[in-house]
PDB file of N, CA and C in Angstrom:
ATOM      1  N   UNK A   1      20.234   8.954  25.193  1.00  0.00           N
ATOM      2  CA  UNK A   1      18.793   8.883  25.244  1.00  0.00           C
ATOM      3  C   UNK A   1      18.210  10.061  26.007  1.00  0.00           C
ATOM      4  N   UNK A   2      18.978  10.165  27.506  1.00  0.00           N
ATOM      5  CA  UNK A   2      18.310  11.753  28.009  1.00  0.00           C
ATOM      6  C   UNK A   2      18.327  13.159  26.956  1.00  0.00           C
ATOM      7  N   UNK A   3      19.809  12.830  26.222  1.00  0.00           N
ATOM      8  CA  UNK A   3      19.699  13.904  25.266  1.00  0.00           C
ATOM      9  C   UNK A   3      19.146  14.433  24.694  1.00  0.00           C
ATOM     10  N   UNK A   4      18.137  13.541  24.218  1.00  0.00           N
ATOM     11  CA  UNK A   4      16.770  13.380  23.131  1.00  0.00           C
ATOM     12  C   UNK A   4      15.854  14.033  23.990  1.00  0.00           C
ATOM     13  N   UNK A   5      15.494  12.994  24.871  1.00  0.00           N
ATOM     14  CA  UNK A   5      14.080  13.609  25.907  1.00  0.00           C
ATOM     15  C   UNK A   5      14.559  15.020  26.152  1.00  0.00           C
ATOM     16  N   UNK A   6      15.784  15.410  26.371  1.00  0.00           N
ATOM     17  CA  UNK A   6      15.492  17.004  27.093  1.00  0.00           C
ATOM     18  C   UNK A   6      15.372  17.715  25.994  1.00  0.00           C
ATOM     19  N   UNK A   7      16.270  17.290  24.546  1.00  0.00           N
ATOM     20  CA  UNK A   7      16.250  18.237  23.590  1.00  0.00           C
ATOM     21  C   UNK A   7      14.847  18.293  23.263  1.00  0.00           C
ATOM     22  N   UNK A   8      13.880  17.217  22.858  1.00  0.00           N
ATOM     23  CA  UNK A   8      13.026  17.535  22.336  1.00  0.00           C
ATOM     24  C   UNK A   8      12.039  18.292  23.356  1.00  0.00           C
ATOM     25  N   UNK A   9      11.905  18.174  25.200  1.00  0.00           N
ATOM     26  CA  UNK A   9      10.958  18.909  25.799  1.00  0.00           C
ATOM     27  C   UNK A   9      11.711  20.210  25.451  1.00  0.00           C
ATOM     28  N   UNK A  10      12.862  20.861  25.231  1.00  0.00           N
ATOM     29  CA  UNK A  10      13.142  22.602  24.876  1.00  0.00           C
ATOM     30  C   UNK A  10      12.506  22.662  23.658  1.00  0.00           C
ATOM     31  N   UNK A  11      12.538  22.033  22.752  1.00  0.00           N
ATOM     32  CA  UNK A  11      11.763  22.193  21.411  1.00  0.00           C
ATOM     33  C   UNK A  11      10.349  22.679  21.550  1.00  0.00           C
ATOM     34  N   UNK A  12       9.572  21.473  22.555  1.00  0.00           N
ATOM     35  CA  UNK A  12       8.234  22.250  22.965  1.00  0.00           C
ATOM     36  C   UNK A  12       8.335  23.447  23.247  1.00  0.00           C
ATOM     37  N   UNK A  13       8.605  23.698  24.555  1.00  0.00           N
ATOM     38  CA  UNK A  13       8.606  24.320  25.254  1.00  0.00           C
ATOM     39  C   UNK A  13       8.969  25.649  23.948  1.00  0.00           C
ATOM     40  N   UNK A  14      10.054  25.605  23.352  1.00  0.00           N
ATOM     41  CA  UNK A  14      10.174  26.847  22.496  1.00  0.00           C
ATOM     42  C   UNK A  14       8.973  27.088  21.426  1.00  0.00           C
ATOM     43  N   UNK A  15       8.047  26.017  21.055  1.00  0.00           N
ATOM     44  CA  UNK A  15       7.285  26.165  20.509  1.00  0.00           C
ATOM     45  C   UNK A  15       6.121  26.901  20.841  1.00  0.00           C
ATOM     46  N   UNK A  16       5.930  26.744  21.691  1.00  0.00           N
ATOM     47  CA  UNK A  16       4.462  27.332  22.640  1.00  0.00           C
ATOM     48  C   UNK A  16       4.531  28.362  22.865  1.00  0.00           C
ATOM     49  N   UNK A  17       6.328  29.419  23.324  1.00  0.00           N
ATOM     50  CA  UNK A  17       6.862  30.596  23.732  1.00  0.00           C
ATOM     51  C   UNK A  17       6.501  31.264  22.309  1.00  0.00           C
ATOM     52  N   UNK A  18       6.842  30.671  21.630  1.00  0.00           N
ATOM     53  CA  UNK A  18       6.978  31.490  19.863  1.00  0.00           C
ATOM     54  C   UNK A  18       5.301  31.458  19.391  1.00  0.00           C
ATOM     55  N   UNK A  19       4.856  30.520  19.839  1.00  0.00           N
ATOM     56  CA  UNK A  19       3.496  31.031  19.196  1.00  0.00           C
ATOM     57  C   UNK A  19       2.353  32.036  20.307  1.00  0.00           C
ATOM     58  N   UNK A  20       2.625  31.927  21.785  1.00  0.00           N
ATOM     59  CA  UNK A  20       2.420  32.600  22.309  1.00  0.00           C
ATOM     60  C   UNK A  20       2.412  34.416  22.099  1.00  0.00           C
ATOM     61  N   UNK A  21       3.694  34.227  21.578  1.00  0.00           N
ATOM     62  CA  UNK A  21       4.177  35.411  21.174  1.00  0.00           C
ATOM     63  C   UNK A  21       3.767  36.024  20.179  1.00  0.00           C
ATOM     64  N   UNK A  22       3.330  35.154  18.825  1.00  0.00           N
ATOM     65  CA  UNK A  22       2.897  35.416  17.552  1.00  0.00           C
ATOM     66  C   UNK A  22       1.650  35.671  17.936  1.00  0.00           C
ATOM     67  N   UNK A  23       0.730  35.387  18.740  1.00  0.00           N
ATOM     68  CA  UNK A  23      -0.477  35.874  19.217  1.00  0.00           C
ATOM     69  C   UNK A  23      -0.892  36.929  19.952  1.00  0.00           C
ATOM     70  N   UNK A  24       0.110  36.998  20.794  1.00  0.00           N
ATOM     71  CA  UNK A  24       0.153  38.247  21.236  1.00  0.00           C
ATOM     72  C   UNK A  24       0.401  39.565  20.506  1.00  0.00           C
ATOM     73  N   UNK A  25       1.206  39.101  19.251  1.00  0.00           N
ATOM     74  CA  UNK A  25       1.781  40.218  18.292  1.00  0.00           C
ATOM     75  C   UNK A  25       0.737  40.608  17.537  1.00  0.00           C
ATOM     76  N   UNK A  26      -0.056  39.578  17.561  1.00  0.00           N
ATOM     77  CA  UNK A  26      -1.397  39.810  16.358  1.00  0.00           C
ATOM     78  C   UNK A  26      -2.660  40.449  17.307  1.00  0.00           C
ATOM     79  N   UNK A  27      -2.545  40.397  18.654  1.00  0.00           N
ATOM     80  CA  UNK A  27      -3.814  41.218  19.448  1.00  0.00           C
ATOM     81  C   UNK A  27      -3.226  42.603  19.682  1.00  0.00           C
ATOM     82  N   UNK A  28      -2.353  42.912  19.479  1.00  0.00           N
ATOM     83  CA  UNK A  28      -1.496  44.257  19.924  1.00  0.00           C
ATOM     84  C   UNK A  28      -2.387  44.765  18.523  1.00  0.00           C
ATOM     85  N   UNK A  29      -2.250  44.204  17.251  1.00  0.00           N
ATOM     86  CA  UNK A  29      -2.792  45.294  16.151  1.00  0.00           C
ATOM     87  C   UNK A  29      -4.053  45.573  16.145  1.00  0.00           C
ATOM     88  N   UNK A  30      -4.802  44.350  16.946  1.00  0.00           N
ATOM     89  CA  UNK A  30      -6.215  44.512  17.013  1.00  0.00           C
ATOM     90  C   UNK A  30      -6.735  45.278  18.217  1.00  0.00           C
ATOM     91  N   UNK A  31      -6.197  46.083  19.135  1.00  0.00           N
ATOM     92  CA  UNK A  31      -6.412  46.595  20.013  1.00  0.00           C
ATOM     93  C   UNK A  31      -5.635  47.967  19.768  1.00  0.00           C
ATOM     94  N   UNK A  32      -6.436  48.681  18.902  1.00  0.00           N
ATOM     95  CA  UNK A  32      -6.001  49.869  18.504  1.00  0.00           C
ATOM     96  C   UNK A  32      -6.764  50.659  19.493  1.00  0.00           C
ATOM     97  N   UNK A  33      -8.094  50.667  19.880  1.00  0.00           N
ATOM     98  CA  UNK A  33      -8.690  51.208  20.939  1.00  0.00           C
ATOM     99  C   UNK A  33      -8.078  51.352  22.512  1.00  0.00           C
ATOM    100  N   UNK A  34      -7.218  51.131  22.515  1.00  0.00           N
ATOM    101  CA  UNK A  34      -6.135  51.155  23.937  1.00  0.00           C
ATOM    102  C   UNK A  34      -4.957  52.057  23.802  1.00  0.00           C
ATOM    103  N   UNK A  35      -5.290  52.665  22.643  1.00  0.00           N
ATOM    104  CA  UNK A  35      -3.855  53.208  22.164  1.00  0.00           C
ATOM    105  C   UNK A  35      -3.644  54.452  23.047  1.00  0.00           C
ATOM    106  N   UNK A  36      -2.420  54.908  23.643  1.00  0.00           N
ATOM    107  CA  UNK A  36      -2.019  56.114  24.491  1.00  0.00           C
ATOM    108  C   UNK A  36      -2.078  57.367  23.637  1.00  0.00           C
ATOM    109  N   UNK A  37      -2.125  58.510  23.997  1.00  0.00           N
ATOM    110  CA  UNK A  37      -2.012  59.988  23.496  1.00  0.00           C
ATOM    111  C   UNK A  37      -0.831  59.702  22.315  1.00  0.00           C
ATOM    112  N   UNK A  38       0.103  59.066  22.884  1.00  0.00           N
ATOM    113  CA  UNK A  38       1.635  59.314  22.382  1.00  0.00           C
ATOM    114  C   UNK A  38       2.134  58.313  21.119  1.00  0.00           C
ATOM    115  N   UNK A  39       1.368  57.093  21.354  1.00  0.00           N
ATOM    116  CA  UNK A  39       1.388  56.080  20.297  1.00  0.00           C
ATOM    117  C   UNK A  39       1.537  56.357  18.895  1.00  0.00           C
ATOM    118  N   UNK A  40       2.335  55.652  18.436  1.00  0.00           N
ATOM    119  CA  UNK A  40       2.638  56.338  17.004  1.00  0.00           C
ATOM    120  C   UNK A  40       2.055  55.473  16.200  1.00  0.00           C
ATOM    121  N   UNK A  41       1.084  55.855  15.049  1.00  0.00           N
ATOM    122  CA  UNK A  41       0.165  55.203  14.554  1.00  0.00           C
ATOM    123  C   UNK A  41       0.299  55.469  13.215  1.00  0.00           C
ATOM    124  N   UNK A  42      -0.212  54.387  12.324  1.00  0.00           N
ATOM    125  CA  UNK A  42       0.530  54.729  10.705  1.00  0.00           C
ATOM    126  C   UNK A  42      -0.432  55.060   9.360  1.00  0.00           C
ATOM    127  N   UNK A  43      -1.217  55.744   8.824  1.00  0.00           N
ATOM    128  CA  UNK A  43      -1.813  56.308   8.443  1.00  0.00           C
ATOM    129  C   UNK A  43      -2.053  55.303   7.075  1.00  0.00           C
ATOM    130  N   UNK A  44      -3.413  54.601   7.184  1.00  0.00           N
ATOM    131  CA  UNK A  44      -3.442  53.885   6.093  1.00  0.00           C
ATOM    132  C   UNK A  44      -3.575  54.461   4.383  1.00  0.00           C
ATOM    133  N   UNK A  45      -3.674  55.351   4.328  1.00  0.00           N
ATOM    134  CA  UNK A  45      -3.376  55.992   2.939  1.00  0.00           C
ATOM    135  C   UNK A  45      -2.441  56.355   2.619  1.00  0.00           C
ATOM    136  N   UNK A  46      -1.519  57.397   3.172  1.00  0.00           N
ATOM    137  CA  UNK A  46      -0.498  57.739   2.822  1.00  0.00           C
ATOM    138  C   UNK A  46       0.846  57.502   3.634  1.00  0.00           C
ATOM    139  N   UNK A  47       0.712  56.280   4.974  1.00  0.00           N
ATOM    140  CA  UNK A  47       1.593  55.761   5.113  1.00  0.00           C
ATOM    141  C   UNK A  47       2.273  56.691   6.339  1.00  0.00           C
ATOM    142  N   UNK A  48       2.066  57.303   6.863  1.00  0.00           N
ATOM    143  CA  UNK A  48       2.898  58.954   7.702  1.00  0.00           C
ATOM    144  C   UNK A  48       2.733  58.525   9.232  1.00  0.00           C
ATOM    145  N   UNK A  49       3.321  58.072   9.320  1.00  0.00           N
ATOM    146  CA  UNK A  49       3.249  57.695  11.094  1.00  0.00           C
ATOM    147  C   UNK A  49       2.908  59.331  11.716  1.00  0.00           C
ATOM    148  N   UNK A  50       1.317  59.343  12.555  1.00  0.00           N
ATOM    149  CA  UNK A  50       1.377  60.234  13.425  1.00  0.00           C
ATOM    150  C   UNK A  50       0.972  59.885  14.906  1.00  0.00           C
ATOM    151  N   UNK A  51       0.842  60.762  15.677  1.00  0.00           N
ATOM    152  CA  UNK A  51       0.566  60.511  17.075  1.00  0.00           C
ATOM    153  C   UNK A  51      -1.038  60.476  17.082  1.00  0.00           C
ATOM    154  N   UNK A  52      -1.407  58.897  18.170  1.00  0.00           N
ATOM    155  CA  UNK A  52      -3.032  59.197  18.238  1.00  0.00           C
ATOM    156  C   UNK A  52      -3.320  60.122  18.692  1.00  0.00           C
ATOM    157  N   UNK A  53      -3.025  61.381  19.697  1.00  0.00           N
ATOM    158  CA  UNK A  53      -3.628  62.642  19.872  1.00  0.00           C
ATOM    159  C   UNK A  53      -3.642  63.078  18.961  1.00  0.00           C
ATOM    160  N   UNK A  54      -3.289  63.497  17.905  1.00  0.00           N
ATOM    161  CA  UNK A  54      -3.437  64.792  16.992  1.00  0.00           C
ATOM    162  C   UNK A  54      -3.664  63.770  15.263  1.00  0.00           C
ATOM    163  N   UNK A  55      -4.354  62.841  15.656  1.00  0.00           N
ATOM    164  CA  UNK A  55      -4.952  61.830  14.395  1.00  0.00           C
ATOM    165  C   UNK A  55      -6.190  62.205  14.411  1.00  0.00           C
ATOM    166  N   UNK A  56      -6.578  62.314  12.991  1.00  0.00           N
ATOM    167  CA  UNK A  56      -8.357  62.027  12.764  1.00  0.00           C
ATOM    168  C   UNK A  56      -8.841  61.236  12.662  1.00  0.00           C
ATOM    169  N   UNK A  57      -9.599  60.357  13.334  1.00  0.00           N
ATOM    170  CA  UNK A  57     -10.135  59.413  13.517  1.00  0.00           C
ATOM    171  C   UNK A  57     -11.766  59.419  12.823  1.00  0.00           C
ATOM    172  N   UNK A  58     -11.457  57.812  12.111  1.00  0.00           N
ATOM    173  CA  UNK A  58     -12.542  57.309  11.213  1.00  0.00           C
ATOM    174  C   UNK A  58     -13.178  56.172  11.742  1.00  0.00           C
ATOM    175  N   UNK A  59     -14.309  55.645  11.737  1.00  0.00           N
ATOM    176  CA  UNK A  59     -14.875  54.683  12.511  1.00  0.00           C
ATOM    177  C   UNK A  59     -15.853  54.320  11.170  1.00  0.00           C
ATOM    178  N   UNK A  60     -15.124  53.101  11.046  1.00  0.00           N
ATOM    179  CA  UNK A  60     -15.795  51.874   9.482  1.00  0.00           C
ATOM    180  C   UNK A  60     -15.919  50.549   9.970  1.00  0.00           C
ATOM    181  N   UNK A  61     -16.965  49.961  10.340  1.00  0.00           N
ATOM    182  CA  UNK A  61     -17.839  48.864  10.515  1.00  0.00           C
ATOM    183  C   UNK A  61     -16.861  48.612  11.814  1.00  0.00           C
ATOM    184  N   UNK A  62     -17.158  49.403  13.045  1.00  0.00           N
ATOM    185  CA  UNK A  62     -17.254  48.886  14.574  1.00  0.00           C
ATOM    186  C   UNK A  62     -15.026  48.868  14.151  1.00  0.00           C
ATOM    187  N   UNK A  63     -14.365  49.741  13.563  1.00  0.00           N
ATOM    188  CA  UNK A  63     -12.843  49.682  13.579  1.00  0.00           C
ATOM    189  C   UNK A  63     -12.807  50.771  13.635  1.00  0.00           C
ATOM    190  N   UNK A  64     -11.490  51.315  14.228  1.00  0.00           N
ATOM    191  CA  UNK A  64     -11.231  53.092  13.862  1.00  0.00           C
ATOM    192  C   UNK A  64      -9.950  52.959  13.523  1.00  0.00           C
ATOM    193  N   UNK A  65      -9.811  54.248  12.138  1.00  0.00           N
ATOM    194  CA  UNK A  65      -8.827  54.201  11.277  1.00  0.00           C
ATOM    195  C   UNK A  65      -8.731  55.424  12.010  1.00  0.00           C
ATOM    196  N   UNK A  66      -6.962  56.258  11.457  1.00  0.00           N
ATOM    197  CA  UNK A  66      -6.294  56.995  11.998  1.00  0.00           C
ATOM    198  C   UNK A  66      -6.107  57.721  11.037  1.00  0.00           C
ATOM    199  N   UNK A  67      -5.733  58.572  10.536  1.00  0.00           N
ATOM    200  CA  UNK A  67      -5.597  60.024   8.859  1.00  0.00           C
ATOM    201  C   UNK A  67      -4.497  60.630   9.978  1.00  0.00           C
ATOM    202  N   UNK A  68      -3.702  61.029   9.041  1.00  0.00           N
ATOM    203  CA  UNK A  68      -2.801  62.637   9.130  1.00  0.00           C
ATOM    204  C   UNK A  68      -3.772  63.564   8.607  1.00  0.00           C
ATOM    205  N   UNK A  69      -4.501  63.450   8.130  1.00  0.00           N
ATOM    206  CA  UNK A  69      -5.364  64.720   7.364  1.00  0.00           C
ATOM    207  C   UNK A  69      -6.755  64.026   6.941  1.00  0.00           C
ATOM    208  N   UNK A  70      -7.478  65.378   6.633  1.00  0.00           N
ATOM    209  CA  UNK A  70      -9.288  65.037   6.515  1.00  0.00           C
ATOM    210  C   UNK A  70      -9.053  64.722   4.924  1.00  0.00           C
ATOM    211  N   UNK A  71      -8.023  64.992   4.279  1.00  0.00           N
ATOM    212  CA  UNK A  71      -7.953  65.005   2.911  1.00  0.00           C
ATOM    213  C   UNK A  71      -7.573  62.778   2.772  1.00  0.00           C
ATOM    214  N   UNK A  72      -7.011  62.407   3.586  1.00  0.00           N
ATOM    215  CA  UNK A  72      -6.764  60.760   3.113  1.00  0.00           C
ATOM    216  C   UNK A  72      -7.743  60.181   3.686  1.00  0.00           C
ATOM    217  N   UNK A  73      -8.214  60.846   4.813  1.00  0.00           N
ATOM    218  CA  UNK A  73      -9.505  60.132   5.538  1.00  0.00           C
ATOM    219  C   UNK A  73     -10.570  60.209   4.296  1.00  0.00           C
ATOM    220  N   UNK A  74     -10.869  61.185   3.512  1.00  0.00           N
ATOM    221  CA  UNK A  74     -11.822  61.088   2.356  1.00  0.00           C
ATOM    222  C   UNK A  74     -11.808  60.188   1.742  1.00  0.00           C
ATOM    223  N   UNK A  75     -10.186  60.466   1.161  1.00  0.00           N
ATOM    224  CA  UNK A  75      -9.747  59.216  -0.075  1.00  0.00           C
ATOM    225  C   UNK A  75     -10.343  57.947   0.421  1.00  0.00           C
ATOM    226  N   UNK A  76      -9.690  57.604   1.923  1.00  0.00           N
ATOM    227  CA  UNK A  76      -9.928  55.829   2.540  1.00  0.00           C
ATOM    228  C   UNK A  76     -11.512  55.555   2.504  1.00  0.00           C
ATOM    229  N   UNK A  77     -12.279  56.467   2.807  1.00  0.00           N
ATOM    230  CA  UNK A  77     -13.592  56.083   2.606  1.00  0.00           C
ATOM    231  C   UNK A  77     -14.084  55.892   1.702  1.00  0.00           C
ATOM    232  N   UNK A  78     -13.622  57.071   0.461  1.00  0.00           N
ATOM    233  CA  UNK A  78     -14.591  56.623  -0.999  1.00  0.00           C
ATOM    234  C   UNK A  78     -13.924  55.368  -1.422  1.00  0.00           C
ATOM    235  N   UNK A  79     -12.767  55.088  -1.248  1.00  0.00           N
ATOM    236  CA  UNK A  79     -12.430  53.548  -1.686  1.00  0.00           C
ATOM    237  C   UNK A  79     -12.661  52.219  -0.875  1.00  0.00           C
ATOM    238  N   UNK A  80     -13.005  52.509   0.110  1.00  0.00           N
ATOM    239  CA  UNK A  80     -12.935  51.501   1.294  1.00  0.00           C
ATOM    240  C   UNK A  80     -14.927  50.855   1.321  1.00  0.00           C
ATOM    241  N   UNK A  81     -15.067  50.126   0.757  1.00  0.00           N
ATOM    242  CA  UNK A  81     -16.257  48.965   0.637  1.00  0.00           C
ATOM    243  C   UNK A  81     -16.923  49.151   1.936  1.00  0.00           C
ATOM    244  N   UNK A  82     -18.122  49.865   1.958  1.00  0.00           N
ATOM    245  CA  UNK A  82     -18.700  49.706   3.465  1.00  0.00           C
ATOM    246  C   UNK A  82     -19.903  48.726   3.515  1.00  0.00           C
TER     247      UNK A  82
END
């Protein structure tokens, strides 16, 4: 019977750790505005991981997107619904 009670309080307990975590994983993407010089950031058009220092930065409804170049930053805007 203790078996039960303890197994199932680790069950909680692992539950809350894992979703804790899954939340945290999901504010890390939304807090792109914190990002360091060095952060490696992934270029929504063509996919090219570069560094936020030397990214061009796009700002579309209160978000900022990241380009390797002024040439995908174009593309993302004429397709991107403002």
């Amino acid at each position: 019977m203790y078996r039960i009670i303890i197994i199932l309080i680790l069950l909680i307990i692992m539950f809350y750790m894992v979703r804790r975590a899954f939340r945290d994983w999901n504010k890390s993407e939304e807090t792109s505005g914190l990002l360091g010089k060095d952060a490696m950031i992934q270029d929504p058009v063509c996919k090219v991981y570069i560094t936020a220092d030397s990214a061009i930065t796009r700002k579309v409804e209160d978000r900022t997107y990241y380009f390797c170049s002024h040439e995908c930053a174009n593309r993302f805007l004429q397709n991107h619904p403002s």
